[in-house]
C-alpha atoms as a PDB file:
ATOM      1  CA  UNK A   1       0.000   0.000   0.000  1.00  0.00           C
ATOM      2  CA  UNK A   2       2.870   2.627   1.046  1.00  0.00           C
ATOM      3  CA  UNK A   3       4.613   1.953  -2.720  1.00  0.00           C
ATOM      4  CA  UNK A   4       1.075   2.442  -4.260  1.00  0.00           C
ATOM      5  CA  UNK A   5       0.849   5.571  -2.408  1.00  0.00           C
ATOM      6  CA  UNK A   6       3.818   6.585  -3.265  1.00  0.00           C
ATOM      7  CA  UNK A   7       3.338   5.902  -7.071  1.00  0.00           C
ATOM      8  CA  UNK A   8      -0.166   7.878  -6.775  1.00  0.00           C
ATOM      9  CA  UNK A   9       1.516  10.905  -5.509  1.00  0.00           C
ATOM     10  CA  UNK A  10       3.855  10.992  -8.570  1.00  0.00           C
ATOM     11  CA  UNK A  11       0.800  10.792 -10.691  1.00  0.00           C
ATOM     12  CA  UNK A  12      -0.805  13.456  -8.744  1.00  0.00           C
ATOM     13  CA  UNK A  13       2.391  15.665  -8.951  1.00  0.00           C
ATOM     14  CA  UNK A  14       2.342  15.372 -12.753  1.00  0.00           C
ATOM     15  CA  UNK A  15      -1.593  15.394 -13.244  1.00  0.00           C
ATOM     16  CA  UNK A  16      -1.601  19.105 -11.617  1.00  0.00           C
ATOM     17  CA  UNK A  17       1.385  19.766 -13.759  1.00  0.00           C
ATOM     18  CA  UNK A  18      -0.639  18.874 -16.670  1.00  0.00           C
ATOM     19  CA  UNK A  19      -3.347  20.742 -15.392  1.00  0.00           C
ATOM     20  CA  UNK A  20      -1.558  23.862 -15.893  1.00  0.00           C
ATOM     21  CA  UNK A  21      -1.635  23.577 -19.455  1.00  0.00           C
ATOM     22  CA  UNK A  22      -5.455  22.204 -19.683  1.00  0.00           C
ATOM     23  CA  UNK A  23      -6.917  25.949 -20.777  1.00  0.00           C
ATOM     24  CA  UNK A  24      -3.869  26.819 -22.476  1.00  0.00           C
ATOM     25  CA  UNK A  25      -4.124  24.125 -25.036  1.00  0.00           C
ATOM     26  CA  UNK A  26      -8.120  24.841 -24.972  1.00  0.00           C
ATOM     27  CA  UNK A  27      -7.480  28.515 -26.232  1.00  0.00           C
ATOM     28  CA  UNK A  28      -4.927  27.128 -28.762  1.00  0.00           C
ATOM     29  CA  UNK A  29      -7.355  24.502 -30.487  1.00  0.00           C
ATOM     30  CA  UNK A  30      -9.284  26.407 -32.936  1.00  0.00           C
ATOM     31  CA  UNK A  31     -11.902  23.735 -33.102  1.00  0.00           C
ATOM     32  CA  UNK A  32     -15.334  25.037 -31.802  1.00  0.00           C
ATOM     33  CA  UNK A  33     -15.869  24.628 -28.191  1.00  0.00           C
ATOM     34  CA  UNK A  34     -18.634  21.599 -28.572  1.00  0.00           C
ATOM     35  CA  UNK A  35     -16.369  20.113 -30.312  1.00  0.00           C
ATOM     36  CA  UNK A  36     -12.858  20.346 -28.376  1.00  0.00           C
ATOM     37  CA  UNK A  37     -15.213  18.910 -25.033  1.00  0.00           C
ATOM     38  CA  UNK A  38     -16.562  16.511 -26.622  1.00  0.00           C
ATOM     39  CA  UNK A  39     -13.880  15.023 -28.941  1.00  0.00           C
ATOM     40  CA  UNK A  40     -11.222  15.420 -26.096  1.00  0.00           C
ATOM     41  CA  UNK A  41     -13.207  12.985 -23.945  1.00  0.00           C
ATOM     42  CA  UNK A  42     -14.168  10.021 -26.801  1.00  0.00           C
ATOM     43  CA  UNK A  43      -9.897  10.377 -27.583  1.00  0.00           C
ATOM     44  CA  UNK A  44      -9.219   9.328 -24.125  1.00  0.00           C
ATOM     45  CA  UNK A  45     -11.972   6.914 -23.773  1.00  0.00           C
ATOM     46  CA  UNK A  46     -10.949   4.914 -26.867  1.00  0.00           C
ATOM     47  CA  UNK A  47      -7.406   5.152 -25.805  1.00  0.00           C
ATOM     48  CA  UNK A  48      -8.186   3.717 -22.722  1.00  0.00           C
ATOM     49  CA  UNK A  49      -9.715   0.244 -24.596  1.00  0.00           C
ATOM     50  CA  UNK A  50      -6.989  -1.903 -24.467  1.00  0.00           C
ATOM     51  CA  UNK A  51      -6.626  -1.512 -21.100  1.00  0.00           C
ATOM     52  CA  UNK A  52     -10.165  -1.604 -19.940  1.00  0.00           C
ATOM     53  CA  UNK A  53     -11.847  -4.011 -22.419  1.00  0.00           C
ATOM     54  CA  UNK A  54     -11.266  -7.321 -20.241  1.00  0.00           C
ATOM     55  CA  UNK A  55     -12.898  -5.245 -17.447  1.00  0.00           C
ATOM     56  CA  UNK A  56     -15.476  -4.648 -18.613  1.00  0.00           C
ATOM     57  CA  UNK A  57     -16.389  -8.251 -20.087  1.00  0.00           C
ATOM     58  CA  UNK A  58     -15.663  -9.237 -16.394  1.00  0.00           C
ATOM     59  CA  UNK A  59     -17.944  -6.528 -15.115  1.00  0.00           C
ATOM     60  CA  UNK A  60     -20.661  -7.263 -17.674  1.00  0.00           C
ATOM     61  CA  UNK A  61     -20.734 -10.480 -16.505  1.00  0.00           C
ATOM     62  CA  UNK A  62     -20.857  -9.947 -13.193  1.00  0.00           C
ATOM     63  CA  UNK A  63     -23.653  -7.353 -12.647  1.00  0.00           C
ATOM     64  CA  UNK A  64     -24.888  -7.049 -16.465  1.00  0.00           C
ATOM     65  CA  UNK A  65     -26.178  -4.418 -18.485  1.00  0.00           C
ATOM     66  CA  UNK A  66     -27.969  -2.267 -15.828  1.00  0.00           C
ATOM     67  CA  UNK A  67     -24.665  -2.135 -14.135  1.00  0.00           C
ATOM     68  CA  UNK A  68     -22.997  -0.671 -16.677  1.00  0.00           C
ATOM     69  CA  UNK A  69     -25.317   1.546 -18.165  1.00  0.00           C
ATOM     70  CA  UNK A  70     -25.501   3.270 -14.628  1.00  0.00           C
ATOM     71  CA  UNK A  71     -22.095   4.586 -14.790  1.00  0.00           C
ATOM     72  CA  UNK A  72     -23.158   7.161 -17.762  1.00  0.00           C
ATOM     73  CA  UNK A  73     -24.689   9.477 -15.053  1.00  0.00           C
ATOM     74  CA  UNK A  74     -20.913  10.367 -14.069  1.00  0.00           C
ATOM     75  CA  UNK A  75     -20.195  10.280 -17.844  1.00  0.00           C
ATOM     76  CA  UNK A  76     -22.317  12.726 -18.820  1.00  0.00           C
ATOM     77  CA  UNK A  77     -22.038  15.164 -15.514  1.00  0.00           C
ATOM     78  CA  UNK A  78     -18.378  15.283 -16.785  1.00  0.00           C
ATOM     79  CA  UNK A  79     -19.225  15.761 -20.516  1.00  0.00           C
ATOM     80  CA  UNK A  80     -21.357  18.705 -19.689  1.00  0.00           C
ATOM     81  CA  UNK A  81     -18.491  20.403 -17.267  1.00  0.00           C
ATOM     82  CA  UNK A  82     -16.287  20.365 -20.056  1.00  0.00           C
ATOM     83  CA  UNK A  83     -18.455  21.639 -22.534  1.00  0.00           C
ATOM     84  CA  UNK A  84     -19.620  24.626 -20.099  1.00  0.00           C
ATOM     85  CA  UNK A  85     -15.416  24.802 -18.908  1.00  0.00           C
ATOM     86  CA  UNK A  86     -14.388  24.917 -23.200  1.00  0.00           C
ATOM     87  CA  UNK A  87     -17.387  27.572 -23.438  1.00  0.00           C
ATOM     88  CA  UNK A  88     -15.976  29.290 -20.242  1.00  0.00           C
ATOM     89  CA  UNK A  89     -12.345  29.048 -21.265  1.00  0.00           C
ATOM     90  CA  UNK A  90     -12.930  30.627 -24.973  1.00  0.00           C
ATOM     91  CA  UNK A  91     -14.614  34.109 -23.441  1.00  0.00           C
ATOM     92  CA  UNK A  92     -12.707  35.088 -20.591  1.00  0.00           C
ATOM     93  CA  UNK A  93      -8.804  35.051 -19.221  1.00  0.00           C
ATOM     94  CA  UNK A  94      -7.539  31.667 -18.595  1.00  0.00           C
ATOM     95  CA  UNK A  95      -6.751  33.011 -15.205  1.00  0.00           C
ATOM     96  CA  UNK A  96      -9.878  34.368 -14.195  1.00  0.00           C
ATOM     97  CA  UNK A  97     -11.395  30.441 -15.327  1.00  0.00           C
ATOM     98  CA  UNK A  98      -9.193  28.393 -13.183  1.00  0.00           C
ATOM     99  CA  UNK A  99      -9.031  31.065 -10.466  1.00  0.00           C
ATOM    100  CA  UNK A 100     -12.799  30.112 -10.499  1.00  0.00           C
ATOM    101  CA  UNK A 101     -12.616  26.340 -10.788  1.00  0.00           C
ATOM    102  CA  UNK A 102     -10.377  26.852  -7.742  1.00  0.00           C
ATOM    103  CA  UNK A 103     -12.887  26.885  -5.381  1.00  0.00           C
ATOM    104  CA  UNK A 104     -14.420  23.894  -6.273  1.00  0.00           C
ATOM    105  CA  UNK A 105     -13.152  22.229  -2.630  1.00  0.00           C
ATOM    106  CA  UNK A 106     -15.235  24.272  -0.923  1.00  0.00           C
ATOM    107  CA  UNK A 107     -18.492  24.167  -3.024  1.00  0.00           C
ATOM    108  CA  UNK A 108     -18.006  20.440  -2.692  1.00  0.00           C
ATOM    109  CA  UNK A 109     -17.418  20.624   0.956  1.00  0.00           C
ATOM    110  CA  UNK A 110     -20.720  23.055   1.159  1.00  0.00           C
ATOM    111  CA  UNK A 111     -23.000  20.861  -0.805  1.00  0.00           C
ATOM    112  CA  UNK A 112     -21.519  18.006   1.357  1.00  0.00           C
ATOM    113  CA  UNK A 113     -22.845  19.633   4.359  1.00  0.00           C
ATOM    114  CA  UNK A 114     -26.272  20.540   2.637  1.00  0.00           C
ATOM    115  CA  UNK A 115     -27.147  16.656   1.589  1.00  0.00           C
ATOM    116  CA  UNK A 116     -26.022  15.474   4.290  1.00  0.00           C
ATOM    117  CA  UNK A 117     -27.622  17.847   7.043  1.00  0.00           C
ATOM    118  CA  UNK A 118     -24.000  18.605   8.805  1.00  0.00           C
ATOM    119  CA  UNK A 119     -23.267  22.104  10.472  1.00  0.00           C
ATOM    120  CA  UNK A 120     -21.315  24.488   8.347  1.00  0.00           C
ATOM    121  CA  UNK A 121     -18.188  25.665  10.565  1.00  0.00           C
ATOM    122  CA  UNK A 122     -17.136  29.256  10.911  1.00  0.00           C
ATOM    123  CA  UNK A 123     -14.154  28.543   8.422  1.00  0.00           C
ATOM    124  CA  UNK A 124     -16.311  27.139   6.008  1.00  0.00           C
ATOM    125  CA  UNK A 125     -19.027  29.878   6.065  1.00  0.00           C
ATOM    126  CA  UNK A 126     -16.003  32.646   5.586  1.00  0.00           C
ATOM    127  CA  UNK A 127     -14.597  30.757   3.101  1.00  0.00           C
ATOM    128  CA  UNK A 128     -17.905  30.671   1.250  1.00  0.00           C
ATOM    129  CA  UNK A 129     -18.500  34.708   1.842  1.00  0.00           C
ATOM    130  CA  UNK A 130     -15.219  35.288   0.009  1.00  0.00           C
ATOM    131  CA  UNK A 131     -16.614  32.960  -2.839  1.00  0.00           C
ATOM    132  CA  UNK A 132     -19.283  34.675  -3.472  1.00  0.00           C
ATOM    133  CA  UNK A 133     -17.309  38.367  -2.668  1.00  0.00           C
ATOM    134  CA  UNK A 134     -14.397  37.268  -5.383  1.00  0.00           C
ATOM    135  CA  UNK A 135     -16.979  35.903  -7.932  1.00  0.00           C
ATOM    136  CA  UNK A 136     -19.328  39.362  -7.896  1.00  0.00           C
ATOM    137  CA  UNK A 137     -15.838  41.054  -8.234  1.00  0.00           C
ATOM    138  CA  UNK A 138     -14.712  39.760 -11.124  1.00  0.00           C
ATOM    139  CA  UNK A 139     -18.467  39.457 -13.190  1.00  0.00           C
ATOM    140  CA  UNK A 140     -18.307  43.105 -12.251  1.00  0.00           C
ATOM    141  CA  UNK A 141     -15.022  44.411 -12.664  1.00  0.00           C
ATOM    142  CA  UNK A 142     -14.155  46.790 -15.678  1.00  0.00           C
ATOM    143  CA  UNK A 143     -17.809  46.671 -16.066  1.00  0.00           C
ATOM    144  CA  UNK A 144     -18.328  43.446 -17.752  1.00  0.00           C
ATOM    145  CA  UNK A 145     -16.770  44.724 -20.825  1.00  0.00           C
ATOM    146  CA  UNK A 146     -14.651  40.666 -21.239  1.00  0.00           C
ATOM    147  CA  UNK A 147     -15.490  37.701 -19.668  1.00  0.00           C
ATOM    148  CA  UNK A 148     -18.363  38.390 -17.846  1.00  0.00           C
ATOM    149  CA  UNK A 149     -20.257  35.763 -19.953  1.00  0.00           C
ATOM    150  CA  UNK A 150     -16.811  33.345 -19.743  1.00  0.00           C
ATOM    151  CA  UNK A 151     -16.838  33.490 -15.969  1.00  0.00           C
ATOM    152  CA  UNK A 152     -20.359  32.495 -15.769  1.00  0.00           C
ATOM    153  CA  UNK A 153     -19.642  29.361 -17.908  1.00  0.00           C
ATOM    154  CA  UNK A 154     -16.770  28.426 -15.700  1.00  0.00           C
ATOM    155  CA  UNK A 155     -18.871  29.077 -12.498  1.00  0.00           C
ATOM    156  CA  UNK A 156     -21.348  26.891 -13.479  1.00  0.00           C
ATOM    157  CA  UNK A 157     -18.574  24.078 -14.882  1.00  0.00           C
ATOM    158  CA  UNK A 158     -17.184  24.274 -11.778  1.00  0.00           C
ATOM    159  CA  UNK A 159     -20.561  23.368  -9.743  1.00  0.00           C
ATOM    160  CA  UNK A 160     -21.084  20.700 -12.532  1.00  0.00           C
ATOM    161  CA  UNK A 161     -17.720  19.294 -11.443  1.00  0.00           C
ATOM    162  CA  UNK A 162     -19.105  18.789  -7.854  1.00  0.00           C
ATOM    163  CA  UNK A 163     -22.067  17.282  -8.703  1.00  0.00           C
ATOM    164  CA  UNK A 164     -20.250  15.002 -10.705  1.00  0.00           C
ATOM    165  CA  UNK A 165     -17.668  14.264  -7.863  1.00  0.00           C
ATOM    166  CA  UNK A 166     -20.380  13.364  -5.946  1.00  0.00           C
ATOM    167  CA  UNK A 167     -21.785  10.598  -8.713  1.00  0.00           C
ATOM    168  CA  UNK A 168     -18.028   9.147  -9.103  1.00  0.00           C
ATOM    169  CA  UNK A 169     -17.476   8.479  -5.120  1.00  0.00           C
ATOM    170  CA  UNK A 170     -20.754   6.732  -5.264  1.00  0.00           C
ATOM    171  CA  UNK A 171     -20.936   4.605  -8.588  1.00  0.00           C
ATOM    172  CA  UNK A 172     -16.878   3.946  -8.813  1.00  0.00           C
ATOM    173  CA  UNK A 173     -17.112   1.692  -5.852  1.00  0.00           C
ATOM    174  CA  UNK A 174     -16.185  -2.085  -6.702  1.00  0.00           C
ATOM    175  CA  UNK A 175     -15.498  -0.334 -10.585  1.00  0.00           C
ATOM    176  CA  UNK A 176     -11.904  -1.117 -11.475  1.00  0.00           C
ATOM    177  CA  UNK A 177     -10.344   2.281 -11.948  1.00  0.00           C
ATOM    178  CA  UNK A 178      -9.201   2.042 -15.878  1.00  0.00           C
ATOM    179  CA  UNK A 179     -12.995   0.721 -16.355  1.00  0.00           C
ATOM    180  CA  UNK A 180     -14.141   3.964 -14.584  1.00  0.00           C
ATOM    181  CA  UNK A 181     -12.435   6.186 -16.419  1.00  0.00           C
ATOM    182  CA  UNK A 182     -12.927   4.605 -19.395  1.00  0.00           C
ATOM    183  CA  UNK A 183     -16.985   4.690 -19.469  1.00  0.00           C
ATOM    184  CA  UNK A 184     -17.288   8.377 -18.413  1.00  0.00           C
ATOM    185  CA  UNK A 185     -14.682   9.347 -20.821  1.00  0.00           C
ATOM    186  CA  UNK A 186     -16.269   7.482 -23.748  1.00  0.00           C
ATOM    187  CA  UNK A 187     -19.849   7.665 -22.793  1.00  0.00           C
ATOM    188  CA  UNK A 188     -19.941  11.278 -21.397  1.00  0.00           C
ATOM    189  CA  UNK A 189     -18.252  12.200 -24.970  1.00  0.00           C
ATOM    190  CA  UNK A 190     -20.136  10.479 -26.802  1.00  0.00           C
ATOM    191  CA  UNK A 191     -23.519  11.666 -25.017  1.00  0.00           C
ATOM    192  CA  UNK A 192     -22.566  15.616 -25.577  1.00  0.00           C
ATOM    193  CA  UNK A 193     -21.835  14.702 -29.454  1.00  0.00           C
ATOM    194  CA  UNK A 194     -25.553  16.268 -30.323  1.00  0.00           C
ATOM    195  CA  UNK A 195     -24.349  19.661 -28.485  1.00  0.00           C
ATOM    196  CA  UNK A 196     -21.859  19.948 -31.775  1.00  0.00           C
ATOM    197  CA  UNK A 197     -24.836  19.894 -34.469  1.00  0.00           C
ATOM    198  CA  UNK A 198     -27.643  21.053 -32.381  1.00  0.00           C
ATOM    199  CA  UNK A 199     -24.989  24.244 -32.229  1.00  0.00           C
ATOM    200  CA  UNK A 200     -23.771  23.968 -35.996  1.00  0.00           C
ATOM    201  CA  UNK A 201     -20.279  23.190 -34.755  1.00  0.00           C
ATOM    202  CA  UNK A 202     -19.850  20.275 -36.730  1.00  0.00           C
ATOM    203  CA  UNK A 203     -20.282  22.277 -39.781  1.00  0.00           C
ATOM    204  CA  UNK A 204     -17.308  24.498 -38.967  1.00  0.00           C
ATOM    205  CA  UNK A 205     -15.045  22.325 -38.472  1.00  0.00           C
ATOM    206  CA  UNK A 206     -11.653  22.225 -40.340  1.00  0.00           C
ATOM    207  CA  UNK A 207     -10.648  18.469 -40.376  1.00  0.00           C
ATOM    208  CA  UNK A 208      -7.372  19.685 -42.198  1.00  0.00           C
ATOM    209  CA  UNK A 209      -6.439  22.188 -39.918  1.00  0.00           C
ATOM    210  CA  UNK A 210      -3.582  20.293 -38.286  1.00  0.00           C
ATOM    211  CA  UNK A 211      -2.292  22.873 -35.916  1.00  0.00           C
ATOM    212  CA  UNK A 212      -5.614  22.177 -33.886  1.00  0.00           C
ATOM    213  CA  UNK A 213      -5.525  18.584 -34.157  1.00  0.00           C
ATOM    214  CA  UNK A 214      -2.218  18.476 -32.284  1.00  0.00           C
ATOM    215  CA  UNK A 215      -3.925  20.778 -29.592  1.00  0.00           C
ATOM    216  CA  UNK A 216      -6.609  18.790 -29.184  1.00  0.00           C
ATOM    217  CA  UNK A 217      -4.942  15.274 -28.869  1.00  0.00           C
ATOM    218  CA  UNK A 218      -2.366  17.207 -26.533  1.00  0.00           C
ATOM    219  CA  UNK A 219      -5.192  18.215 -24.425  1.00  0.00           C
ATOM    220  CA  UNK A 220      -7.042  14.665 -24.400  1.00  0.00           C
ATOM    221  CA  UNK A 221      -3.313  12.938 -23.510  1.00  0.00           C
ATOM    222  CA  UNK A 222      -2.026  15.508 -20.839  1.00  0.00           C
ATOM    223  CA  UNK A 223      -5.055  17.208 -18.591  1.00  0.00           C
ATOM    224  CA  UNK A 224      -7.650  14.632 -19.644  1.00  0.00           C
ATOM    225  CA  UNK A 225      -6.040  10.842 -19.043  1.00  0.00           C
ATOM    226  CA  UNK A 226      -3.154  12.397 -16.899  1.00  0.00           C
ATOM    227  CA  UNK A 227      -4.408  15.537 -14.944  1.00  0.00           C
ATOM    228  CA  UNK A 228      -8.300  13.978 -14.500  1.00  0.00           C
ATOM    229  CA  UNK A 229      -7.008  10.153 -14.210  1.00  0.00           C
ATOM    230  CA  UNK A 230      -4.698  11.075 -11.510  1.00  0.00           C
ATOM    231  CA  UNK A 231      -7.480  13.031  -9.276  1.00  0.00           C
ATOM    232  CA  UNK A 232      -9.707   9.920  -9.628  1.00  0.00           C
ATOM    233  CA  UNK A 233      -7.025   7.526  -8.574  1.00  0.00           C
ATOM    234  CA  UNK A 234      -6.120   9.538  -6.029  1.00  0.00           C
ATOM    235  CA  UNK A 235      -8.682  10.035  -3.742  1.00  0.00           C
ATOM    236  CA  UNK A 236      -9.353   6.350  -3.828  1.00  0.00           C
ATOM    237  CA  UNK A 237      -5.843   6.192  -2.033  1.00  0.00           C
ATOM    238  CA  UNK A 238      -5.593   9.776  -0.392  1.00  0.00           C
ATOM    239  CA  UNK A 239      -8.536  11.981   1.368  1.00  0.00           C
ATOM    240  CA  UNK A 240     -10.312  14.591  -0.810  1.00  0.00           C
ATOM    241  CA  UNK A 241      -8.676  17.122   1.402  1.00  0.00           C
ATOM    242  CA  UNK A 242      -5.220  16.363   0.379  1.00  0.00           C
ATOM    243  CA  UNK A 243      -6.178  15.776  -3.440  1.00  0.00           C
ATOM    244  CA  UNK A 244      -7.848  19.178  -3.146  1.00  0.00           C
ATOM    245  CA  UNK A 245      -4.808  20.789  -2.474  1.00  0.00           C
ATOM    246  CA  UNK A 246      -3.292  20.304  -5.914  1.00  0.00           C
ATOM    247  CA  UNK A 247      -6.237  22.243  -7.242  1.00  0.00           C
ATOM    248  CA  UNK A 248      -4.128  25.636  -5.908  1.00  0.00           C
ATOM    249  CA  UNK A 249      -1.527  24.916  -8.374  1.00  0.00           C
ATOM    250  CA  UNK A 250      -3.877  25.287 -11.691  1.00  0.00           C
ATOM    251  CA  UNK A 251      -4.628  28.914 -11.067  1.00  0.00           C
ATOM    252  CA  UNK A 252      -1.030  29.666 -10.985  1.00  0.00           C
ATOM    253  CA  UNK A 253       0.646  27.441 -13.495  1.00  0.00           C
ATOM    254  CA  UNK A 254      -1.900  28.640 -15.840  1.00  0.00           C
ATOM    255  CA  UNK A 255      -1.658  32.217 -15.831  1.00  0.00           C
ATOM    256  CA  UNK A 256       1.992  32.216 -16.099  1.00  0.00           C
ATOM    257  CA  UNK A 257       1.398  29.494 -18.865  1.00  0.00           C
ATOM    258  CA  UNK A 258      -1.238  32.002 -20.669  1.00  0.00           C
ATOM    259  CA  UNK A 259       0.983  35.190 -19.640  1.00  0.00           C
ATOM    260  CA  UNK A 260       4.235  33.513 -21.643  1.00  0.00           C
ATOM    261  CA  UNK A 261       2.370  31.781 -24.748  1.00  0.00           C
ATOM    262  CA  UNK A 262      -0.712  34.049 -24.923  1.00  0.00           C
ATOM    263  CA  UNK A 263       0.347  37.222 -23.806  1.00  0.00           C
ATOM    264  CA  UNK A 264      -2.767  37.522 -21.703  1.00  0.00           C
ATOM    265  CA  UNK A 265      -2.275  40.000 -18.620  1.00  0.00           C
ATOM    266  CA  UNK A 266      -5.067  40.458 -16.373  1.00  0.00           C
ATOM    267  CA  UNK A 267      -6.002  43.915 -15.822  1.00  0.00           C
ATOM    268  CA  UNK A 268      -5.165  45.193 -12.105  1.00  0.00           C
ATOM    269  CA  UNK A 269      -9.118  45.448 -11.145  1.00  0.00           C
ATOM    270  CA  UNK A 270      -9.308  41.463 -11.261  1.00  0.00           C
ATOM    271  CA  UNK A 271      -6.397  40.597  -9.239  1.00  0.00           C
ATOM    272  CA  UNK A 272      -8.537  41.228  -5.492  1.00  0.00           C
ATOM    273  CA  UNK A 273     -11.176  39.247  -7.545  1.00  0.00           C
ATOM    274  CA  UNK A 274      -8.477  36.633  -7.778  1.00  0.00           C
ATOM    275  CA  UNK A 275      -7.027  37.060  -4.400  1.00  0.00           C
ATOM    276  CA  UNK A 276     -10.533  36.440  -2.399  1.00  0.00           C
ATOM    277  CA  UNK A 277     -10.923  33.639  -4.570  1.00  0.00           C
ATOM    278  CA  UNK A 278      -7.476  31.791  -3.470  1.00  0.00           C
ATOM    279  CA  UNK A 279      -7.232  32.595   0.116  1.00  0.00           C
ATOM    280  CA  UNK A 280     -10.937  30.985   0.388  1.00  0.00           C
ATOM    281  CA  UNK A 281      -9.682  28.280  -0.969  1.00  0.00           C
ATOM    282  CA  UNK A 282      -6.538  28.169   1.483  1.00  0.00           C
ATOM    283  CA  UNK A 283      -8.059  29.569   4.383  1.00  0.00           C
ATOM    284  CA  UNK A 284     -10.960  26.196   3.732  1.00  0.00           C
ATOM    285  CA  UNK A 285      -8.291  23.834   2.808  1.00  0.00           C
ATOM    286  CA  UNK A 286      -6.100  24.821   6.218  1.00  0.00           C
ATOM    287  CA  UNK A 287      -9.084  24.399   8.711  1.00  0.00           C
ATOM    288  CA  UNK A 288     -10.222  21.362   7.229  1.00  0.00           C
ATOM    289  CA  UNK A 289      -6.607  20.248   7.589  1.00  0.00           C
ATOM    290  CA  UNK A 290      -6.491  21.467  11.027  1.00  0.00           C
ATOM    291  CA  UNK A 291      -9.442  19.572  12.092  1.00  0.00           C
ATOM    292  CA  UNK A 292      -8.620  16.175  11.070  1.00  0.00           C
ATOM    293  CA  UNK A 293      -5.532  16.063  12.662  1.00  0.00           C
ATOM    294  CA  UNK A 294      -7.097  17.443  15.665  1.00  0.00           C
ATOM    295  CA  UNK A 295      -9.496  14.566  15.541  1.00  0.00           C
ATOM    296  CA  UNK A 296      -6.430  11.965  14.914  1.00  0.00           C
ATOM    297  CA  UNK A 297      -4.555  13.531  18.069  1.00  0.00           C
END
């Protein structure tokens, strides 16, 4: 168990490394958003066949159809974060998205509490004020003029993404882990497909355009089967507290990653936006740190 620990912390390591780059190589793709969500996920689903296909015969076998077909609610709670994240990604900074997606510990943590009728802590309920503080900042600052529209696309993502956290830590349960990931790759891209010609996407599409190919297969490789696969694995080894603390490194790795490649530079009214937004998530992540080793002492 300590080696396998050991070997998912690398992962994890690289996964938020890869992370970094997830919005990056979004911006890059020229590919219409439908499209680069939907596409990125059925790459790394059929990549994943080889090494999931006697799984699933075994699972078939052993709980049938309905026991498969159960695992496209997680599919397709993923499929629609990404399309919402693309969407997000394509209007506003790539800063001012994953500063966002950021919080997502704490939303978790907050819906945790609702479902499950517990008492939301003093930390918790700050942590939440400066949430909602940092997110009316930045749909407000310089008047909405960019991103307004963006950050309200990775807001919602973002809430998507607990939801669907929720649905994996309750369906993955006796699912081998390449299976897992396998199914809500392939299904949850394959279920968003219709977004691309309900949209017209399809239709713009440059199949030629190489340049965005090479984007998108970088993103399904790196953040998808690395950065997504490695937060899955972990927290079936690690508690969601520790996993969540890797989700402080996007935020930063990506705007220097978007400052060098892209150029982009947040104006100066954003960064208290982005500040509020961080130390909730640090000021969440330390008392929920705090209290479990309290508990353990």
């Amino acid at each position: 168990m300590k080696r396998e620990k050991q070997t998912a912390l690398i992962f994890l390591i690289g996964g938020a490394v890869t992370f970094g780059f997830s919005s990056l190589f979004i911006k890059l793709c020229l590919f219409p958003a439908t499209v680069i969500a939907s596409f990125r996920m059925i790459i790394a689903g059929i990549v994943l066949v080889p090494f999931s296909y006697r799984a699933f015969i075994h699972l078939y076998r052993e709980k049938g159809m309905s026991g498969m077909i159960i695992l496209i609610i997680p599919g397709i709670l993923l499929g629609l974060h990404f399309q919402l994240w693309v969407m997000g990604i394509k209007n506003t900074l790539i800063a001012t998205g994953t500063f966002i997606f950021s919080v997502n510990p704490i939303l978790f943590a907050a819906a945790e509490r609702i479902l499950y009728k517990r008492r939301v802590n003093l930390p918790s309920l700050i942590s939440l004020l400066m949430v909602v503080t940092g997110a009316v900042w930045l749909f407000t600052a310089g008047n909405g003029k960019f991103g307004r529209q963006g950050d309200i696309y990775c807001l919602l993502a973002t809430i998507l993404f607990v939801f669907y956290l929720f649905s994996a830590k309750k369906l993955s349960a006796g699912v081998p882990h390449t299976l897992f990931i396998h199914l809500i790759y392939l299904w949850g891209g394959i279920a968003t497909l219709p977004f691309i010609f309900i949209t017209g996407d399809f239709y713009r599409v440059v199949f030629n355009d190489m340049y965005s190919l090479l984007f998108l297969l970088l993103l399904a490789i790196f953040p998808t089967l690395i950065g997504h696969t490695s937060n899955n694995y972990a927290v079936r080894l690690f508690s969601p507290l520790f996993v969540s603390f890797f989700s402080l490194f996007e935020p930063l790795l990506s705007g220097i990653a978007a400052y060098i490649f892209l150029h982009e530079k947040p104006a100066l009214a954003l960064y208290p936006g982005y500040f509020l937004l961080i130390t909730a998530s640090v000021v969440y992540l330390l008392s929920e740190f705090y209290a479990v080793k309290f508990r353990k002492n």
